[in-house]
C-alpha atoms as a PDB file:
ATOM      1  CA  UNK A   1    -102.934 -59.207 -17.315  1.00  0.00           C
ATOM      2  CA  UNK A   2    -100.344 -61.280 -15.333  1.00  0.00           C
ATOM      3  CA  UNK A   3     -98.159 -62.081 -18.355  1.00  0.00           C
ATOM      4  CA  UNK A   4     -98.494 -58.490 -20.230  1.00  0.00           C
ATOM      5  CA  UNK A   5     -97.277 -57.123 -16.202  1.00  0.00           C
ATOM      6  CA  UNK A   6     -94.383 -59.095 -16.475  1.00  0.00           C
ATOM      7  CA  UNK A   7     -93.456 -58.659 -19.936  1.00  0.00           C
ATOM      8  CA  UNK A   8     -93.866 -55.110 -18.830  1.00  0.00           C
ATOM      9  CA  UNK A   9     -91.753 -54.991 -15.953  1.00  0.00           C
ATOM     10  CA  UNK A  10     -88.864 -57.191 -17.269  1.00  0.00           C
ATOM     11  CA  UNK A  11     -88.879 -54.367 -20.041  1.00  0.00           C
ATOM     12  CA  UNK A  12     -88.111 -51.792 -17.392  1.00  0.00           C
ATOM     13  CA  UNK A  13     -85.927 -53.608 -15.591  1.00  0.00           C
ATOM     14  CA  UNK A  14     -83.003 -51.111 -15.426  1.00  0.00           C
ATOM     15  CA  UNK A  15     -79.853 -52.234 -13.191  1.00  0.00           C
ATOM     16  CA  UNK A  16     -77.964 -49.201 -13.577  1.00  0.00           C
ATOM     17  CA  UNK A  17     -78.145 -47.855  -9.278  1.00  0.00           C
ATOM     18  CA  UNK A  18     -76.890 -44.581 -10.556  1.00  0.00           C
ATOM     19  CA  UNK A  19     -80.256 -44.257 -12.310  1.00  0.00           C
ATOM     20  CA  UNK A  20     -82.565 -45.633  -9.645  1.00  0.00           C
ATOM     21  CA  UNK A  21     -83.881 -42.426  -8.850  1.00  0.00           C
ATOM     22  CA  UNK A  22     -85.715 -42.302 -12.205  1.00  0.00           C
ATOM     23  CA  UNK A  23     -86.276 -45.658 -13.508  1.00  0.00           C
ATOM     24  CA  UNK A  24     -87.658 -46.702 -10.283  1.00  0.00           C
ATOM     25  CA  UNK A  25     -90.438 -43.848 -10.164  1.00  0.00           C
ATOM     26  CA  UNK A  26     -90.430 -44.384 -13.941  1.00  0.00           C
ATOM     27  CA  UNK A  27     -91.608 -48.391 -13.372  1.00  0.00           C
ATOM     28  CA  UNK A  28     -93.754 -47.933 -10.390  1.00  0.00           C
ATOM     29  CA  UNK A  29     -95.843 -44.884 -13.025  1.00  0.00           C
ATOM     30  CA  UNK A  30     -96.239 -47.325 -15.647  1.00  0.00           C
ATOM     31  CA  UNK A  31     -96.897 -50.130 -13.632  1.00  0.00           C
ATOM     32  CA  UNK A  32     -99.143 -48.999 -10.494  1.00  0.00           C
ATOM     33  CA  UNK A  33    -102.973 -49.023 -12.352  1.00  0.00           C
ATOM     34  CA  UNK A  34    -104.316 -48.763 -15.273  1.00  0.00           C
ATOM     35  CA  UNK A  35    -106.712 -50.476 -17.309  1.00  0.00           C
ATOM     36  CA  UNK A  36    -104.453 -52.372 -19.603  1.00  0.00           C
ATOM     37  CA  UNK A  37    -106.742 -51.809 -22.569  1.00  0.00           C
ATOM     38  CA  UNK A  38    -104.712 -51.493 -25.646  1.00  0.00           C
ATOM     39  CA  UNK A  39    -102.984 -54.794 -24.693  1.00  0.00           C
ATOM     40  CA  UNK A  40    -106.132 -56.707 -23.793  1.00  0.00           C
ATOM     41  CA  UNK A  41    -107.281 -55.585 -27.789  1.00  0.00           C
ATOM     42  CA  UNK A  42    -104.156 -56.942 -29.494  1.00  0.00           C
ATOM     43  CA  UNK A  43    -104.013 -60.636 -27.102  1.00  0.00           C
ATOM     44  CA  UNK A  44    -107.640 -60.556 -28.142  1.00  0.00           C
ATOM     45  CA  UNK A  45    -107.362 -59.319 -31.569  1.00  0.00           C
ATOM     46  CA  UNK A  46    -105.016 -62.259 -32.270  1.00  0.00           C
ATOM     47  CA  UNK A  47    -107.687 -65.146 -30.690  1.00  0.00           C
ATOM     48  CA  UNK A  48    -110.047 -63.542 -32.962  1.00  0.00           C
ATOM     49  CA  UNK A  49    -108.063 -64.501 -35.775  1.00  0.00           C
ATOM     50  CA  UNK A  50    -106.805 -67.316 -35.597  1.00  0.00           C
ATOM     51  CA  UNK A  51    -107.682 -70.576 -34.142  1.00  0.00           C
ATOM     52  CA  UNK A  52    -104.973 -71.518 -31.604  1.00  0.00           C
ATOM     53  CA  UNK A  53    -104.666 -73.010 -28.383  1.00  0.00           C
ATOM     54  CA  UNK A  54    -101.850 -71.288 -27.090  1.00  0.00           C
ATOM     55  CA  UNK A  55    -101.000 -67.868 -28.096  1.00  0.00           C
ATOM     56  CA  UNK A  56     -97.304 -67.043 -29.522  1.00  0.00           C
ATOM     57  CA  UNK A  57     -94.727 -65.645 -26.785  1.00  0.00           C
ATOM     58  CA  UNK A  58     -93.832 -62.426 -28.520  1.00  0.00           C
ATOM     59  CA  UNK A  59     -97.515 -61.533 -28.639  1.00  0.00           C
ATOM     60  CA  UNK A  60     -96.759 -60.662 -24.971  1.00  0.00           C
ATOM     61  CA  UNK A  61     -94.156 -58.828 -25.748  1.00  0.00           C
ATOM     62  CA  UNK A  62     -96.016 -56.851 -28.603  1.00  0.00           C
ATOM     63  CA  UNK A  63     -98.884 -56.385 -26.113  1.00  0.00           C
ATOM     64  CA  UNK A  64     -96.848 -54.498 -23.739  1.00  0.00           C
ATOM     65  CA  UNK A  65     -94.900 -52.087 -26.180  1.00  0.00           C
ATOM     66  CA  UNK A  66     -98.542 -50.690 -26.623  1.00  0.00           C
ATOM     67  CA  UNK A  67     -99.085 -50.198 -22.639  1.00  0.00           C
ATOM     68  CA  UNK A  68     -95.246 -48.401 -22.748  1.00  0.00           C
ATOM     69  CA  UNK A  69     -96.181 -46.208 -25.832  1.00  0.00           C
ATOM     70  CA  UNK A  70     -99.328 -45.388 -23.451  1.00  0.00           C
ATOM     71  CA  UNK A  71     -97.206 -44.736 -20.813  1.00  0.00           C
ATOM     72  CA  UNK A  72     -94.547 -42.359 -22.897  1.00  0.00           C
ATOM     73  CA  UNK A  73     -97.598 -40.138 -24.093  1.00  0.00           C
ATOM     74  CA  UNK A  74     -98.872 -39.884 -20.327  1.00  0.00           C
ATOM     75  CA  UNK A  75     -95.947 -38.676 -18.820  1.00  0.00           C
ATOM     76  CA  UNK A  76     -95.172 -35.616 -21.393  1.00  0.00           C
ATOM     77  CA  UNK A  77     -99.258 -35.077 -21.355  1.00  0.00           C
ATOM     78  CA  UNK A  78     -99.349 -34.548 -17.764  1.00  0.00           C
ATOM     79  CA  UNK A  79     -96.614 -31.683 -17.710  1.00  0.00           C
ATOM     80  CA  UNK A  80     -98.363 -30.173 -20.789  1.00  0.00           C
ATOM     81  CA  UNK A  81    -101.909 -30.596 -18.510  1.00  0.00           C
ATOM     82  CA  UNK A  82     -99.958 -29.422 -15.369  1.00  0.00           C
ATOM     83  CA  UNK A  83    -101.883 -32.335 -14.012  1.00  0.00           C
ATOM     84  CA  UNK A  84    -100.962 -33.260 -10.213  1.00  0.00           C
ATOM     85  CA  UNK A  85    -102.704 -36.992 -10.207  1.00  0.00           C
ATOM     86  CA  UNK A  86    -102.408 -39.823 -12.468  1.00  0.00           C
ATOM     87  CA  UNK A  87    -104.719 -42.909 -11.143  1.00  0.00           C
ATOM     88  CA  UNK A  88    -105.181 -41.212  -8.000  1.00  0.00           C
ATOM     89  CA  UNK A  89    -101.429 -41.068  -7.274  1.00  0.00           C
ATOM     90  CA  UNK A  90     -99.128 -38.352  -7.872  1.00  0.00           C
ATOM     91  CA  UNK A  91     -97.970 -37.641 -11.798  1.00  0.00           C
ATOM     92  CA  UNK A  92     -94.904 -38.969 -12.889  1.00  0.00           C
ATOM     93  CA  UNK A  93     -93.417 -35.003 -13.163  1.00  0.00           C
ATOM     94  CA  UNK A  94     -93.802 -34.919  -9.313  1.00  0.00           C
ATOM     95  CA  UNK A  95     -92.828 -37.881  -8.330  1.00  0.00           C
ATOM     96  CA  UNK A  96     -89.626 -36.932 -10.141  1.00  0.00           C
ATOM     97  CA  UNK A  97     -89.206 -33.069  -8.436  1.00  0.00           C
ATOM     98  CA  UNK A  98     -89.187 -35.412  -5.138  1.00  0.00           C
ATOM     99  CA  UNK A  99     -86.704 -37.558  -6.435  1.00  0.00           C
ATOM    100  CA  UNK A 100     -84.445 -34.536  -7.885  1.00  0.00           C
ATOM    101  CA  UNK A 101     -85.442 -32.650  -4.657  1.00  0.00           C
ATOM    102  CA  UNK A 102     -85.409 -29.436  -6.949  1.00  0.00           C
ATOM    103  CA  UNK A 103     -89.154 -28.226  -7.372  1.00  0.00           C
ATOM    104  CA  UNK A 104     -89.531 -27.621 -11.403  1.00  0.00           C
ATOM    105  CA  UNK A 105     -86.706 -30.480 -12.666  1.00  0.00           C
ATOM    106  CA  UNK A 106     -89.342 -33.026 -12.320  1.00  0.00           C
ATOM    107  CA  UNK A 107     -91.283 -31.525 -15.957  1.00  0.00           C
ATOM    108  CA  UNK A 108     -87.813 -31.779 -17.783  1.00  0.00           C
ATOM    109  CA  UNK A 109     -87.641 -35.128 -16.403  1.00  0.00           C
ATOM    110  CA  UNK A 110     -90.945 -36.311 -17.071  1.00  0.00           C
ATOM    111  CA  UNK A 111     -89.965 -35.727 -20.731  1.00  0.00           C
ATOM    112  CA  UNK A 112     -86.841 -37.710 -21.078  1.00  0.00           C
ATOM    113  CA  UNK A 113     -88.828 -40.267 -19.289  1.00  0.00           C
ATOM    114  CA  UNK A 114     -91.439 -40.300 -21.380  1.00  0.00           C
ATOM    115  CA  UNK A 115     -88.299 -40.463 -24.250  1.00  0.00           C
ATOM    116  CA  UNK A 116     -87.053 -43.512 -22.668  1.00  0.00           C
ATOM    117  CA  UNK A 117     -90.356 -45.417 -22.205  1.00  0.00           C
ATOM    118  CA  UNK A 118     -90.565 -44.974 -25.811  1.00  0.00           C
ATOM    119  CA  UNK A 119     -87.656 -46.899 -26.231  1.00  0.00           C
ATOM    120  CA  UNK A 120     -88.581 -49.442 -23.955  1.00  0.00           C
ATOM    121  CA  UNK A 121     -91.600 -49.999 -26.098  1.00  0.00           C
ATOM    122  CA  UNK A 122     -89.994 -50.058 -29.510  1.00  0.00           C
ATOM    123  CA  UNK A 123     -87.172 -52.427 -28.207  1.00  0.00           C
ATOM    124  CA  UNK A 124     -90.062 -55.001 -27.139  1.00  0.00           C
ATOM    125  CA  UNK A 125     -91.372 -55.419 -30.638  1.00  0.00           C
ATOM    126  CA  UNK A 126     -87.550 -55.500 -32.191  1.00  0.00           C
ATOM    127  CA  UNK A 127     -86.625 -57.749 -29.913  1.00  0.00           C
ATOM    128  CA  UNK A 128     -89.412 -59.908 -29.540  1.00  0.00           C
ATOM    129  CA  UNK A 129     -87.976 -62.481 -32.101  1.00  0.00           C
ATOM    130  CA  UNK A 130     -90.440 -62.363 -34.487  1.00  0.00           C
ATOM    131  CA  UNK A 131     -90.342 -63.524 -38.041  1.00  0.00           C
ATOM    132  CA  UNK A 132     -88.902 -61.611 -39.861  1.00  0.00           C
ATOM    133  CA  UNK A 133     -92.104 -60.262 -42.342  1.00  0.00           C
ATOM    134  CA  UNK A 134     -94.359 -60.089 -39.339  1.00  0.00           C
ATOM    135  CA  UNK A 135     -91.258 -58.570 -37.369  1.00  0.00           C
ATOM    136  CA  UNK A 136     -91.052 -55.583 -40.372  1.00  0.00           C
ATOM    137  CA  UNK A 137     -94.715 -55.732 -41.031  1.00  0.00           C
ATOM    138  CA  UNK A 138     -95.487 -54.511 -37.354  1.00  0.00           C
ATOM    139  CA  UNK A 139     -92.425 -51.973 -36.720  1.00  0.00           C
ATOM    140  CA  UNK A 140     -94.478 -50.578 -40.266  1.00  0.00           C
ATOM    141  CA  UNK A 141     -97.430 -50.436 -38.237  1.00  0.00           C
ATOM    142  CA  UNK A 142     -95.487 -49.246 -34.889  1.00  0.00           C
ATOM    143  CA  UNK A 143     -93.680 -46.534 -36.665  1.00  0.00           C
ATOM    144  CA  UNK A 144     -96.752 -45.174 -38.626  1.00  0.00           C
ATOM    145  CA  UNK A 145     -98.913 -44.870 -35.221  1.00  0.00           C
ATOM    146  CA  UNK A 146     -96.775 -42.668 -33.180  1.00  0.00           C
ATOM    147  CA  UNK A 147     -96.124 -40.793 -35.884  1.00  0.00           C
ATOM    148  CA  UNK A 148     -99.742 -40.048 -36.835  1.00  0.00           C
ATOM    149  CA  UNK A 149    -100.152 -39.904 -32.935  1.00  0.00           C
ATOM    150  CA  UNK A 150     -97.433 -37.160 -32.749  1.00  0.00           C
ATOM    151  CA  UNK A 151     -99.782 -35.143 -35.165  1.00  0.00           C
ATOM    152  CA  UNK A 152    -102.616 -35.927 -32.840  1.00  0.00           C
ATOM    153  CA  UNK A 153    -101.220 -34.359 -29.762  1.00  0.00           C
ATOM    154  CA  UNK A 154    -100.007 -31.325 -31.631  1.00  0.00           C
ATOM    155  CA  UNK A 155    -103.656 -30.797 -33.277  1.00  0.00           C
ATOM    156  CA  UNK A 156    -104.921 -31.166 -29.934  1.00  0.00           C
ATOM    157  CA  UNK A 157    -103.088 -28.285 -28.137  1.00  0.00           C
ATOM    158  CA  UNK A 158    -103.717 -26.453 -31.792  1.00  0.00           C
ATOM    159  CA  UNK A 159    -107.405 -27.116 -31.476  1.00  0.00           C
ATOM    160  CA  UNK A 160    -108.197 -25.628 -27.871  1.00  0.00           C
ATOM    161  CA  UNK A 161    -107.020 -22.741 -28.239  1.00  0.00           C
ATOM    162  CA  UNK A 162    -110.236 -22.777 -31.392  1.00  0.00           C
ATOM    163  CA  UNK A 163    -113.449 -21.958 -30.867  1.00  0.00           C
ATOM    164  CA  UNK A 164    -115.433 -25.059 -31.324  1.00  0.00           C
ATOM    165  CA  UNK A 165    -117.639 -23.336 -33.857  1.00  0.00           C
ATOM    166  CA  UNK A 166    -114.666 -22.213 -35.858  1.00  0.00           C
ATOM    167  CA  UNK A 167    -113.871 -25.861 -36.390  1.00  0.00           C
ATOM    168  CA  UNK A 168    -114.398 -28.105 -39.165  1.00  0.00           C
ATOM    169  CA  UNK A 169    -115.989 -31.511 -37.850  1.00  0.00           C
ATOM    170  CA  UNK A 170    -113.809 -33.168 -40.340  1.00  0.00           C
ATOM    171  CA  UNK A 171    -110.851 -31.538 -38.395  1.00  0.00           C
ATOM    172  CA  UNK A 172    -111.786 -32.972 -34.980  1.00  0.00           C
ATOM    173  CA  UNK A 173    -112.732 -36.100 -36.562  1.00  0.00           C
ATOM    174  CA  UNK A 174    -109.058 -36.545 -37.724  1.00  0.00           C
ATOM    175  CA  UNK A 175    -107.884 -35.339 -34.654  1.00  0.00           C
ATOM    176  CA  UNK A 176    -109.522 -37.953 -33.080  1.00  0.00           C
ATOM    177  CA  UNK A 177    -108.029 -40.614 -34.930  1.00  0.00           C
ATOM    178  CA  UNK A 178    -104.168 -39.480 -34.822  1.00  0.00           C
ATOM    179  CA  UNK A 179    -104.773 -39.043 -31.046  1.00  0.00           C
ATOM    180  CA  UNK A 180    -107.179 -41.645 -30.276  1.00  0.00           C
ATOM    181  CA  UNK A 181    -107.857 -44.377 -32.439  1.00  0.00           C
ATOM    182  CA  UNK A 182    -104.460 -45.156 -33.362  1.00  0.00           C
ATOM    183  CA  UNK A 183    -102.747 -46.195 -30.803  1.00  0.00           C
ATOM    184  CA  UNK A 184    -105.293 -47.131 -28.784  1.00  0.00           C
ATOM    185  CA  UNK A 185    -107.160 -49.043 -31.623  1.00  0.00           C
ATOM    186  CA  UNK A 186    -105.758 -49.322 -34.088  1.00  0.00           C
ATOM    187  CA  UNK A 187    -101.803 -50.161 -33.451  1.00  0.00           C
ATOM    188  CA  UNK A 188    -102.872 -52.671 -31.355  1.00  0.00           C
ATOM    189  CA  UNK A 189    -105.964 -54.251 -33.048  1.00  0.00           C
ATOM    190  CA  UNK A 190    -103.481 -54.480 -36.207  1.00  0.00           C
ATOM    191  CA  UNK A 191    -100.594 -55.873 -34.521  1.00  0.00           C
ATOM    192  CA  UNK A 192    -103.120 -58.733 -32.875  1.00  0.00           C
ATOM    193  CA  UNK A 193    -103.839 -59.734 -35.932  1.00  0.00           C
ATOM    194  CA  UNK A 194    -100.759 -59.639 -38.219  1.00  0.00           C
ATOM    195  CA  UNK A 195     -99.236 -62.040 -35.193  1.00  0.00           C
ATOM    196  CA  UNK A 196    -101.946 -64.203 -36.084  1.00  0.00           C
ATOM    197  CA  UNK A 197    -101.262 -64.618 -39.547  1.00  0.00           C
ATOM    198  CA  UNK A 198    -104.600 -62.833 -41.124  1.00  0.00           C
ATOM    199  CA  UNK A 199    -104.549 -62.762 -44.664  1.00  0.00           C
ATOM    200  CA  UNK A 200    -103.364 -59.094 -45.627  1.00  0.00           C
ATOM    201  CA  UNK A 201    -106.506 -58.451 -47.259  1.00  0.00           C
ATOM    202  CA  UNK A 202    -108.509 -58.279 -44.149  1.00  0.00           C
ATOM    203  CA  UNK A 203    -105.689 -55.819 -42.403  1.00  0.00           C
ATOM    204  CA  UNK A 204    -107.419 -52.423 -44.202  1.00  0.00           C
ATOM    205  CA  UNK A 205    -111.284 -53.549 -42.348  1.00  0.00           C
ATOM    206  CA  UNK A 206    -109.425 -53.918 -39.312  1.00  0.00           C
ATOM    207  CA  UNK A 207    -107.833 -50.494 -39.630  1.00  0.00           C
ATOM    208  CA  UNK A 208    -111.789 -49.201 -40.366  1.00  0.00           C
ATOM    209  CA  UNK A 209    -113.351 -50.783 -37.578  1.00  0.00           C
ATOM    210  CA  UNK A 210    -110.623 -49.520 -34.951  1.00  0.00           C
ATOM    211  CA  UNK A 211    -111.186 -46.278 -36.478  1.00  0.00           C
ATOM    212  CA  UNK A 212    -114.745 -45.959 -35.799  1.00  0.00           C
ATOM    213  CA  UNK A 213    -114.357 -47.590 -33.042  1.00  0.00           C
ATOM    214  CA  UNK A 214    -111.254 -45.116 -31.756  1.00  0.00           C
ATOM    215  CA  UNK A 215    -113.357 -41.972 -32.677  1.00  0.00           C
ATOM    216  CA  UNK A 216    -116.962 -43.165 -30.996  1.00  0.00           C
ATOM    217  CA  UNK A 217    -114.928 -43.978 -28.014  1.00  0.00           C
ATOM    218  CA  UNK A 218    -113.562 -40.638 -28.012  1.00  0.00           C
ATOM    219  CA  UNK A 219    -116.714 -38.613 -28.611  1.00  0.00           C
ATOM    220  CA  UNK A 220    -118.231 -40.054 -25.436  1.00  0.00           C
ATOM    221  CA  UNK A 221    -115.113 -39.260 -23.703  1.00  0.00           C
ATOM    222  CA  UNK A 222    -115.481 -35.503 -24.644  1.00  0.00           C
ATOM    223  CA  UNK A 223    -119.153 -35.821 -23.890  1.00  0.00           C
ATOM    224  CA  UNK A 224    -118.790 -37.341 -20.199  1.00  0.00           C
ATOM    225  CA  UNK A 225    -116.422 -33.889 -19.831  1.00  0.00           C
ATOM    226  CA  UNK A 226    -119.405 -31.791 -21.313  1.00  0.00           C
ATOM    227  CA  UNK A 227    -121.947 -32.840 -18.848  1.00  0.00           C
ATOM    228  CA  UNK A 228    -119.459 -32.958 -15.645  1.00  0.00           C
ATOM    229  CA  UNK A 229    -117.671 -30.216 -14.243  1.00  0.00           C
ATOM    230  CA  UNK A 230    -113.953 -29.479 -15.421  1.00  0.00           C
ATOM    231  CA  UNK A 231    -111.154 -32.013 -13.682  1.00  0.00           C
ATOM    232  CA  UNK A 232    -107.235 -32.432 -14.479  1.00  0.00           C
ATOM    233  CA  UNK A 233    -107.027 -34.133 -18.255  1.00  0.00           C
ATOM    234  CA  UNK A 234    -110.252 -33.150 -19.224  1.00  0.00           C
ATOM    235  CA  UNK A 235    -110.810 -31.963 -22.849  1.00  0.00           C
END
């Protein structure tokens, strides 16, 4: 993870003092934990194929604009939640009321945040100097994901306010993949391999694995919630 960490914190790097009291809680929230898996799926999406010693240096960058897009969902998610912990340290919402020392600003923060880590991630792929039909091919990819995950997180608030029985599986199922799947499959999965030069053809089998793979991964998710009591972020 060494190299995504530092393409990730050179991203953030923000040298503006009269902003230090958000990008410096904003950095230490996306860089403090997590598992790092949607970039560990596009470095190794990309070994997978293609045979190459040494992987490209703007497949770092790529890699990381998926841990940022991560990171701009989690912030607004948290205020929508009202979720006080985020890998066992306060959410990014509270570390901000701290930092605005006005209880409540930290939630309108957390937003703009999450706005700007956004940016941060869709800078990395324009400015990872890629060629140029990769470069177009992925901000395709990019720009399709967090839209479809956009739908996602609106479905999702939509949805639990449903009964479960009043809900088509078909609906969940496609809730699961514009919430899910994409971006933490699929976006990444793709972008792996269009770096490593895989013949278009085999780009639509990638999008149907990550898929399945995005909405089994979520079903146990929602399962592990079923059979354990009710916690912060739980669905």
């Amino acid at each position: 993870h060494a190299r995504i960490d530092r393409a990730i914190r050179l991203a953030l790097d923000e040298s503006d003092p009269d902003l230090d009291w958000l990008t410096r809680p904003m950095a230490l929230f996306v860089t403090e934990g997590g598992k790092r898996i949607r970039p560990a799926l596009c470095v190794w999406a990309l070994r997978v194929s293609a045979d190459r010693q040494e992987p490209p240096d703007a497949l770092w960058e790529v890699a990381a604009a998926w841990e940022l897009f991560h990171a701009f969902l989690l912030a607004p998610d948290d205020v929508i939640d009202a979720a006080r912990t985020r890998r066992g340290r306060p959410a990014l919402h509270l570390r901000l009321d701290h930092a605005a020392a006005r209880p409540g600003a930290g939630r309108h923060l957390a937003i703009v945040a999450g706005d700007l880590l956004f940016s941060h991630a869709q800078r990395l792929i324009v400015e990872a100097g890629l060629p140029k039909t990769v470069h177009d091919e992925i901000c395709r990819v990019f720009s399709r994901i967090a839209l479809e995950t956009g739908r996602g997180q609106a479905l999702d608030i939509w949805l639990s306010h449903r009964p479960p029985d009043q809900t088509p599986e078909s609906l969940i199922l496609r809730g699961y993949h514009w919430k899910t799947a994409a971006y933490t499959f699929e976006g990444p999965l793709l972008s792996g391999a269009i770096l490593a030069g895989l013949d278009p053809a085999c780009l639509g089998p990638v999008s149907a694995f990550a898929t399945a793979l995005g909405q089994a991964y979520q079903v146990h998710n929602d399962l592990i919630d079923l059979l354990n009591p009710a916690s912060e972020g739980c669905d």
